[in-house]
Protein backbone atom coordinates (compact mmCIF):
# COMPACT_ATOMS: atom_id res chain seq x y z
CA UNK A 1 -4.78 -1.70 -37.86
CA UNK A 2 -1.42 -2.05 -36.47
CA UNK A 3 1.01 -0.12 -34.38
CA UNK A 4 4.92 -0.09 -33.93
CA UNK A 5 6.51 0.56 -30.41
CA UNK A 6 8.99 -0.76 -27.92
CA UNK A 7 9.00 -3.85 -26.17
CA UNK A 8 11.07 -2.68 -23.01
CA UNK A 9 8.19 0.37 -22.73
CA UNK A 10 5.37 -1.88 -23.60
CA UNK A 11 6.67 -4.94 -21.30
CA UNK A 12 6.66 -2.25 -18.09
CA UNK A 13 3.17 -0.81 -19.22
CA UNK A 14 1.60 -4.58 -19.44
CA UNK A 15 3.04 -5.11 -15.89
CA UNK A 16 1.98 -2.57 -14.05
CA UNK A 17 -1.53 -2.69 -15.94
CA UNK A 18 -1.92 -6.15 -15.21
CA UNK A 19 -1.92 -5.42 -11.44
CA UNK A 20 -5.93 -3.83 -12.14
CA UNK A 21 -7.09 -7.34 -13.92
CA UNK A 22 -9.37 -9.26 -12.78
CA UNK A 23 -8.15 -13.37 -11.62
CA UNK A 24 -11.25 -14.61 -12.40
CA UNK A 25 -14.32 -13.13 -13.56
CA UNK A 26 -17.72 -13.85 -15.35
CA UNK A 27 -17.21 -11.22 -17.62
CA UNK A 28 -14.22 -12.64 -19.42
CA UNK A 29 -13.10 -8.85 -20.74
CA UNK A 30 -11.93 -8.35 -16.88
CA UNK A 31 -9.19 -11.08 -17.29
CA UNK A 32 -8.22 -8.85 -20.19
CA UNK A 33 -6.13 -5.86 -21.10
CA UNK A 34 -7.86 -3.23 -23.07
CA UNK A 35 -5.61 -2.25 -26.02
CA UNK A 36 -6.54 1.33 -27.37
CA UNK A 37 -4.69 2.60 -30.47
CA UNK A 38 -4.93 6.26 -31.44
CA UNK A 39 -2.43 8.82 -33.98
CA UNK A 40 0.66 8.06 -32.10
CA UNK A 41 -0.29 6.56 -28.91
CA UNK A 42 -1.75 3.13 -27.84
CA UNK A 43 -3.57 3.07 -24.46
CA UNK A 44 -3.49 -0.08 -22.34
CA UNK A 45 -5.83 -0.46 -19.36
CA UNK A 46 -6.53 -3.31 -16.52
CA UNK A 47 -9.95 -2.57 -14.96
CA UNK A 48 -11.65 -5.56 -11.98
CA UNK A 49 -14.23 -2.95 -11.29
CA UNK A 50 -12.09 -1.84 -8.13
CA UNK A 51 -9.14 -0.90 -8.80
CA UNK A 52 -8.14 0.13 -12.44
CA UNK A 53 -4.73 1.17 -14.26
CA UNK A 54 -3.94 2.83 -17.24
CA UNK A 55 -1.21 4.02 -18.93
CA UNK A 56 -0.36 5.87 -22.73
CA UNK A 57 2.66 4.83 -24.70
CA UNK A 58 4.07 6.39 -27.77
CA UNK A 59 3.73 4.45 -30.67
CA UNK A 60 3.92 4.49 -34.80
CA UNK A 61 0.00 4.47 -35.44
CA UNK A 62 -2.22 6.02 -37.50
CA UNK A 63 -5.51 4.24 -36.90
CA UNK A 64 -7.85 4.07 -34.24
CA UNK A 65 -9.17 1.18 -33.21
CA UNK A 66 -9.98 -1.54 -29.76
CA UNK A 67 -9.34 -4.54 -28.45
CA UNK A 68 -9.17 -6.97 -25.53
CA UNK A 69 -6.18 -9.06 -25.29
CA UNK A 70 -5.99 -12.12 -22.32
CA UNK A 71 -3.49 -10.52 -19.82
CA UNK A 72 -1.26 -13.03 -19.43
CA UNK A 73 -0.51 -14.39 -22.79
CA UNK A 74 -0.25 -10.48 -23.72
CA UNK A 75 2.41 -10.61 -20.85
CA UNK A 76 3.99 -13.30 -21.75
CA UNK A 77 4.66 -13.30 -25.47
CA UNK A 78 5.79 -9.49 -24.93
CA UNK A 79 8.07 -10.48 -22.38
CA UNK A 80 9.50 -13.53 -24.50
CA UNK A 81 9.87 -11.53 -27.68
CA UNK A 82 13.72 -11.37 -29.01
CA UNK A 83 13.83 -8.04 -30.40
CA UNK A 84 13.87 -4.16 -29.13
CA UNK A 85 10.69 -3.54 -30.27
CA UNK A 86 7.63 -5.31 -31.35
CA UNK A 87 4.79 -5.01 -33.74
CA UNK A 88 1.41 -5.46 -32.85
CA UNK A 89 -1.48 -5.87 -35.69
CA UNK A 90 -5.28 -6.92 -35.47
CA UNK A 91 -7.97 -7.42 -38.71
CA UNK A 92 -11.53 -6.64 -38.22
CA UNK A 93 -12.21 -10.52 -37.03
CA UNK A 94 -10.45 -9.57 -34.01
CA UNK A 95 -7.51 -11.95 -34.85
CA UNK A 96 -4.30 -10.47 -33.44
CA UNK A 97 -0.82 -10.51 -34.51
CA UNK A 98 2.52 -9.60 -32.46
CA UNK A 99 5.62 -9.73 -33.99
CA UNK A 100 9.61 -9.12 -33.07
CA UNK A 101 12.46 -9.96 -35.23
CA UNK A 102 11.60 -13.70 -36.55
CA UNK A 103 9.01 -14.38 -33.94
CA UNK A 104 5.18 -14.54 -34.98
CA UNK A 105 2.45 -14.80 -32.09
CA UNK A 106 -1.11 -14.84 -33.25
CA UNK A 107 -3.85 -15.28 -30.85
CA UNK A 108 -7.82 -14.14 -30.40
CA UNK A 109 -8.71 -11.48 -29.20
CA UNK A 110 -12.42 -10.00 -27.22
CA UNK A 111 -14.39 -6.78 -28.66
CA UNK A 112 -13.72 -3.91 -26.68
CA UNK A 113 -17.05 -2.85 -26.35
CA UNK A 114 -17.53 -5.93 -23.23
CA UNK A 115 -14.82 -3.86 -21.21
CA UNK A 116 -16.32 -1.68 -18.72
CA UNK A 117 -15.54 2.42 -18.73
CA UNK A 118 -13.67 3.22 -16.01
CA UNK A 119 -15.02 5.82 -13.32
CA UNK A 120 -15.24 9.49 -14.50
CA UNK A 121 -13.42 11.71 -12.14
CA UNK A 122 -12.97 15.59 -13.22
CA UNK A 123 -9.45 16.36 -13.13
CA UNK A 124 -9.07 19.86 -12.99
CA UNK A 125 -8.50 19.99 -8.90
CA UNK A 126 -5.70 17.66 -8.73
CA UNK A 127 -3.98 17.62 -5.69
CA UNK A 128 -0.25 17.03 -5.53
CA UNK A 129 1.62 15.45 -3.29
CA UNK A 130 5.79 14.23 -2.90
CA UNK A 131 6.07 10.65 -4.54
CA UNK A 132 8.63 10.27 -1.59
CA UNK A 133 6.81 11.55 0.74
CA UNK A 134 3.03 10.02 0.34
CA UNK A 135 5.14 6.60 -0.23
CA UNK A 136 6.85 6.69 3.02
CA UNK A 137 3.39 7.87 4.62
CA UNK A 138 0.95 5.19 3.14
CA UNK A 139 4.10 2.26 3.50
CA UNK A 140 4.76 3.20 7.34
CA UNK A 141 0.96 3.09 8.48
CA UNK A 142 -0.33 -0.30 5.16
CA UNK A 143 0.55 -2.53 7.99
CA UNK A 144 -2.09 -1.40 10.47
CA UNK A 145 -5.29 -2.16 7.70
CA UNK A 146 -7.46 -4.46 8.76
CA UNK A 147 -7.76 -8.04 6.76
CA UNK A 148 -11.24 -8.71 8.24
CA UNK A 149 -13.82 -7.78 5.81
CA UNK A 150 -16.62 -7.66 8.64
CA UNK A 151 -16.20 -3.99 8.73
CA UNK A 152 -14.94 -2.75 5.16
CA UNK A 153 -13.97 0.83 6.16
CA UNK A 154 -10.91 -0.62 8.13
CA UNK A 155 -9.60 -2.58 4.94
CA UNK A 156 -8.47 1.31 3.74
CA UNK A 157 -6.70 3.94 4.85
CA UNK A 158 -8.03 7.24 5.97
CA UNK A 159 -6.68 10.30 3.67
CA UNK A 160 -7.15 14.00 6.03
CA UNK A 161 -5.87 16.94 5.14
CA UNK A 162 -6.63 20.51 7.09
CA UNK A 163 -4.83 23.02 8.74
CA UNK A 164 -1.72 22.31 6.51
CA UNK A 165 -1.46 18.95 8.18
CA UNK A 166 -1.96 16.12 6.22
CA UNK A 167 -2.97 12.70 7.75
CA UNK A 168 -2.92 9.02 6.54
CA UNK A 169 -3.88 6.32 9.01
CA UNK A 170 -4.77 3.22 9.31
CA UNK A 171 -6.42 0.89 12.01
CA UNK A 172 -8.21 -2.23 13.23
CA UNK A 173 -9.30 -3.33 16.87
CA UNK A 174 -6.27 -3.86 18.26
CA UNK A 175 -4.47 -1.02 16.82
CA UNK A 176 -3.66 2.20 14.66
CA UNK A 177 -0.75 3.91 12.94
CA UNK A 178 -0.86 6.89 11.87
CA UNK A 179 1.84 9.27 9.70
CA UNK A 180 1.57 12.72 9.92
CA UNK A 181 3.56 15.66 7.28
CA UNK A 182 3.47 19.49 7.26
CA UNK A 183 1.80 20.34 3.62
CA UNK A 184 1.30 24.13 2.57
CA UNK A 185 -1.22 25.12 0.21
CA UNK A 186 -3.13 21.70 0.86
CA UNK A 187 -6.86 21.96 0.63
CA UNK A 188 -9.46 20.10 3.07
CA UNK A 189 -10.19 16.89 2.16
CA UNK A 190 -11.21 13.35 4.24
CA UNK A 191 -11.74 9.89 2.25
CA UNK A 192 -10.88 6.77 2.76
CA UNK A 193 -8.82 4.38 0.12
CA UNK A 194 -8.55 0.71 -0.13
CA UNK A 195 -5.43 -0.88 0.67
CA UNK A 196 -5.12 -2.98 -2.22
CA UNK A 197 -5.18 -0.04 -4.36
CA UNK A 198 -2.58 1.90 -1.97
CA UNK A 199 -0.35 -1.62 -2.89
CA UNK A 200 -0.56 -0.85 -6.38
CA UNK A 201 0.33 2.52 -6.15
CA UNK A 202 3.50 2.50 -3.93
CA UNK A 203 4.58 0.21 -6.87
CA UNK A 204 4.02 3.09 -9.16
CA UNK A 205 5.81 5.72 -7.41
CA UNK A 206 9.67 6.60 -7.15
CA UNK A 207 11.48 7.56 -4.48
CA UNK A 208 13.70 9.76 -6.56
CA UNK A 209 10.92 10.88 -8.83
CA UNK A 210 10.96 14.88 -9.22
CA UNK A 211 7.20 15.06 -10.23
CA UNK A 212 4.12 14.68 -7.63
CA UNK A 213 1.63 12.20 -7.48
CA UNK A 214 -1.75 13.79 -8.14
CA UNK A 215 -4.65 12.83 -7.02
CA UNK A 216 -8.48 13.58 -7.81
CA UNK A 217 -11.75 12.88 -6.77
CA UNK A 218 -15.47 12.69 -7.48
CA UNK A 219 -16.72 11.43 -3.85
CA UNK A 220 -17.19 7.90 -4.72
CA UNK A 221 -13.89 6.87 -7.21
CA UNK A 222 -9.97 8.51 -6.71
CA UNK A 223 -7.41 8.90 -9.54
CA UNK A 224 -3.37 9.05 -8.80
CA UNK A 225 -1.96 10.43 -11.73
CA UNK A 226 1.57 9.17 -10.94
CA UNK A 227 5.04 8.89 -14.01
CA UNK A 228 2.88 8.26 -16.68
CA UNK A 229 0.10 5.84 -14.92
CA UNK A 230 -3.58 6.76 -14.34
CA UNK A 231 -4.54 4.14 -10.93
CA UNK A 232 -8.56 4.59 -10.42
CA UNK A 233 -9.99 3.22 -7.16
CA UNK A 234 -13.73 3.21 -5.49
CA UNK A 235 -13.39 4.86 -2.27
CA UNK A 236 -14.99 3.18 0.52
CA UNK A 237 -18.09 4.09 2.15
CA UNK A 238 -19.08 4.67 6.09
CA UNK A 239 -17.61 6.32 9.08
CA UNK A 240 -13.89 6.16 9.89
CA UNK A 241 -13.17 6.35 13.42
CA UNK A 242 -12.28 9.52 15.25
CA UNK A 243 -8.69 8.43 15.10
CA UNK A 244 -7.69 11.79 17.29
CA UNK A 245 -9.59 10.62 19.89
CA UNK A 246 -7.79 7.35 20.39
CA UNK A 247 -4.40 8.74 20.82
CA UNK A 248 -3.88 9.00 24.69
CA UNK A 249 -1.72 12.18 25.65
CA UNK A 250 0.44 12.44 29.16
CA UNK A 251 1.87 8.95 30.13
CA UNK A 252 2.96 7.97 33.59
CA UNK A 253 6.05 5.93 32.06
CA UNK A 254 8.22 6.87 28.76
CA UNK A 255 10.99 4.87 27.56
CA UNK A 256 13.25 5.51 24.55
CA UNK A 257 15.40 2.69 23.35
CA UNK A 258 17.32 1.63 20.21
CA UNK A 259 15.08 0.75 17.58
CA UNK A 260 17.40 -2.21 16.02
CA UNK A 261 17.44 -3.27 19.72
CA UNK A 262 13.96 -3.87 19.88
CA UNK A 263 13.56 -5.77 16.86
CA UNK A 264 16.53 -7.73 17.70
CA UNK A 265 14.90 -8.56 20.97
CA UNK A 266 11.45 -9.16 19.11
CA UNK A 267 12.68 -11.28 16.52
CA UNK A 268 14.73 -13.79 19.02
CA UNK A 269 11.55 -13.88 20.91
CA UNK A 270 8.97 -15.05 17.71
CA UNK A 271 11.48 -17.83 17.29
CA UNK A 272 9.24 -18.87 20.00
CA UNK A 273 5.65 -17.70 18.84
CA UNK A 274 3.70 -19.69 15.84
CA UNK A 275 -0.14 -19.83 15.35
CA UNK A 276 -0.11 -23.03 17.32
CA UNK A 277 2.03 -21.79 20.18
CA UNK A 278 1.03 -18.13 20.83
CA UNK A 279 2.39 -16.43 24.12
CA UNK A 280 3.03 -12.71 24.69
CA UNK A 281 5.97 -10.71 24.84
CA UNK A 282 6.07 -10.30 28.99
CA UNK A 283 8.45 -7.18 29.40
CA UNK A 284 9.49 -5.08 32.28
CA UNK A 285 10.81 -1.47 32.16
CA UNK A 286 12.97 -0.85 35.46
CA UNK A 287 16.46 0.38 36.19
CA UNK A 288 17.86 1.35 32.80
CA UNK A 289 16.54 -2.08 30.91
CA UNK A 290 14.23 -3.33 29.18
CA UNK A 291 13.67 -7.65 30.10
CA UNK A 292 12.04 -9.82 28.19
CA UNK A 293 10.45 -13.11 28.85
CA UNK A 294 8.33 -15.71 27.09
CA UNK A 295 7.23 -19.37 27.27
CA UNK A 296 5.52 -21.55 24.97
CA UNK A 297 5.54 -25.61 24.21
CA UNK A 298 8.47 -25.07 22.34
CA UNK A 299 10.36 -23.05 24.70
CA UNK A 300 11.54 -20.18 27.20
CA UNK A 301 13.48 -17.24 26.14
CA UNK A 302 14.42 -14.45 28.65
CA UNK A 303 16.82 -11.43 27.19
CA UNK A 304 17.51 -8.10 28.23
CA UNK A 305 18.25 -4.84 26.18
CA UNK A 306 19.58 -1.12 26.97
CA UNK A 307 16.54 1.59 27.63
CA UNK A 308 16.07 4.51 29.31
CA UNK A 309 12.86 4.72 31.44
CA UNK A 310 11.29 8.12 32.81
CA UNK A 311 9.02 7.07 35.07
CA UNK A 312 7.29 4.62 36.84
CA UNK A 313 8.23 1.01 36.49
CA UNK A 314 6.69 -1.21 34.62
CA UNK A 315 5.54 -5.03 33.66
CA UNK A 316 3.35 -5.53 30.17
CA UNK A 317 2.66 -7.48 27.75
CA UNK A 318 3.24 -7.12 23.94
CA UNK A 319 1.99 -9.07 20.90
CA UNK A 320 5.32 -10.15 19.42
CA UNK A 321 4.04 -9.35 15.68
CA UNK A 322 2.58 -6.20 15.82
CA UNK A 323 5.23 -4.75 17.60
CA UNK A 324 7.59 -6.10 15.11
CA UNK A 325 5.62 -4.44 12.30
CA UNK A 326 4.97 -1.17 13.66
CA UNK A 327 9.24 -1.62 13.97
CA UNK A 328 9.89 -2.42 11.20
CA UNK A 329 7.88 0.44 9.77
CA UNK A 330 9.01 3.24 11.52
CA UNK A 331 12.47 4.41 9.99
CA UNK A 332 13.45 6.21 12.90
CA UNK A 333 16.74 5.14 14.59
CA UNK A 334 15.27 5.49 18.28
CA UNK A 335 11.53 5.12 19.40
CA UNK A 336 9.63 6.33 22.47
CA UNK A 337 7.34 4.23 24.15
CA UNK A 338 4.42 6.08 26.36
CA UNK A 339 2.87 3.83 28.59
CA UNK A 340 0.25 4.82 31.50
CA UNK A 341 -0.60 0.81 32.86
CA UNK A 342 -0.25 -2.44 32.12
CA UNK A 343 -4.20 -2.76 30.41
CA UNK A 344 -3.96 0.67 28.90
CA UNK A 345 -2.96 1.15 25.36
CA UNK A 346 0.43 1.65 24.19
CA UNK A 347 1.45 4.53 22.34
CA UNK A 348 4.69 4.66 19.82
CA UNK A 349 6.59 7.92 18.84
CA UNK A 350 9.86 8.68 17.50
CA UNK A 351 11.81 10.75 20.07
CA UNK A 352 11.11 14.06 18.52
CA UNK A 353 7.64 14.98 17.67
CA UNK A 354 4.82 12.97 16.32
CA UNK A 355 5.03 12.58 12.65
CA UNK A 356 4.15 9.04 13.48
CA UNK A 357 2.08 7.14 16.40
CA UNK A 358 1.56 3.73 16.85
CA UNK A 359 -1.18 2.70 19.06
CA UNK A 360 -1.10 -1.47 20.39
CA UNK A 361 -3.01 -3.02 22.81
CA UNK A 362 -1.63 -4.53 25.54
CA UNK A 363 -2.26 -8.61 26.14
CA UNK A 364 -3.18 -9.25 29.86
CA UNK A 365 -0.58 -11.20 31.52
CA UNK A 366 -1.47 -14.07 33.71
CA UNK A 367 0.52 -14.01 37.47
């Protein structure tokens, strides 16, 4: 059984597949990529019983038959073969062959039938969405997922749609960001998707791409069907927080600076801030400015930036990094903060509308 395709197609298809393998596993399949060849197609999938990936190439082949290769010599050799395309041949003792101009790699291979099937999800309600736009969404809220697995449901992002709004958001205890988009036709749904998986699939999508991303579900497992890749992913289970609920409306002080200003500002100041000398951002929004200040063991910094404050005057204190990544995130030229108190939660905005909010807790200043 053998099949005939190229290495430039096959070399992208291994890496992208190889993003659903398992590191280390006791079933040794996992660390493997499942080669399926079919008339005219070979299948590869990566499957750690999480997340999985799969993809169909086109191929010279006229026999059907499975394998499991190790996923990184498969990587590897493809990657290291000379020629524009490769040929790939196995015998029934599961001994495998890949070939390329002069070069000859033969290695062992695992029986398919130790690879797991992947989740069955009916795709016949798909559910499209912009590549551009569900990228930008998911890659301007990732950074407010929690890393603590103590309470799993934060490690994912929440997926709403109703009301031809549609929602992704993200939180832990110390804050949430949320991205919000204007979709017609869009029909109610509310799950919540690990972030790992929502890493892999950003790497799938293009920002140019003229196709959706689909999506489907079953309850318990998602597909995005996204140019050419199948990524499956087990939702997870339990109740998301009432993110709506969080989001504080009137504030008695609003100030809209320059966003490069404020990371500018930021980043000076964690020149500062390390795990061993932590200190908050101490700022104070008065007369057209926005001052910083901040002391640790290694030393002071106080700066000062442009800002225009509506509003009561005010002194509070920032963590240095997750203001910098809710920044950094936002790709909006000016932001709006909305501030009621010094202990009362911050909320972020761009200057028109919502279509994102950033919530941060404030760190108590000492006098």
């Amino acid at each position: 059984m053998q099949f005939l395709c190229d290495k430039q197609e096959l070399c992208n298809a291994i890496a992208h597949v190889s993003k659903g393998v398992s590191v280390k596993s006791t079933i040794p399949a996992l660390e493997g990529i499942c080669v399926q060849m079919e008339p005219g197609a070979v299948i590869l999938t990566g499957y750690d019983l999480e997340i999985g990936i799969r993809t169909r190439l086109q191929a010279q082949c006229d026999a059907t038959f499975s394998c499991v290769l190790n996923a990184r010599l498969f990587s590897e050799m493809t990657r290291k073969m000379p020629g524009d395309t490769i040929s790939f041949s196995i015998d029934e003792n599961l001994q495998a062959e890949l070939r390329s101009s002069d070069t000859v790699f033969r290695i062992s291979a695992m029986s398919a039938e130790e690879f797991p099937a992947l989740p069955v999800v009916e795709s016949n309600m798909k559910t499209p969405i912009a590549q551009d736009m569900l990228r930008s969404m998911i890659m301007q809220s990732s950074f407010a997922a929690s890393v603590k697995e103590d309470k799993p449901i934060l490690t994912g992002e929440l997926f709403e749609a109703g009301d031809g709004m549609f929602y992704v958001v993200a939180m832990d205890r110390f804050r949430l960001a949320m991205r919000q988009e204007k979709v017609a036709d869009l029909s109610a749904f509310h799950f919540v998707v690990p972030k790992k998986a929502l890493t892999e699939l950003i790497a799938l999508m293009r920002d140019d791409a003229e196709t959706p991303c689909e999506f489907a579900t079953n309850g318990k497992h998602i597909v995005f069907s996204v140019n050419g890749f199948e990524l499956f992913a087990r939702l997870l289970e339990g109740q998301f927080h009432n993110f709506r609920s969080s989001i504080p409306g009137d504030a008695k002080t609003v100030v809209t600076m320059n966003t490069r200003d404020v990371i500018g500002i930021a980043e000076r100041c964690a020149l500062l801030i390390s795990e061993k000398n932590k200190a908050p951002m101490r700022c104070v929004f008065a007369d057209g400015a926005m001052e910083l200040s901040c002391k640790t063991s290694i030393g002071v910094i106080n700066d000062k930036i442009p800002a225009e404050v509506v509003g009561e005057s005010l002194t509070i204190g920032f963590s240095n990094r997750y203001l910098l990544e809710a920044l950094r995130a936002c790709e909006s030229d000016k932001i709006c903060l909305h501030m009621s108190g010094s202990n009362k939660v911050i909320k972020i905005t761009p200057p028109d509308g919502e279509s994102f909010v950033y919530l941060i807790m404030p760190i108590q200043l000492k006098n």
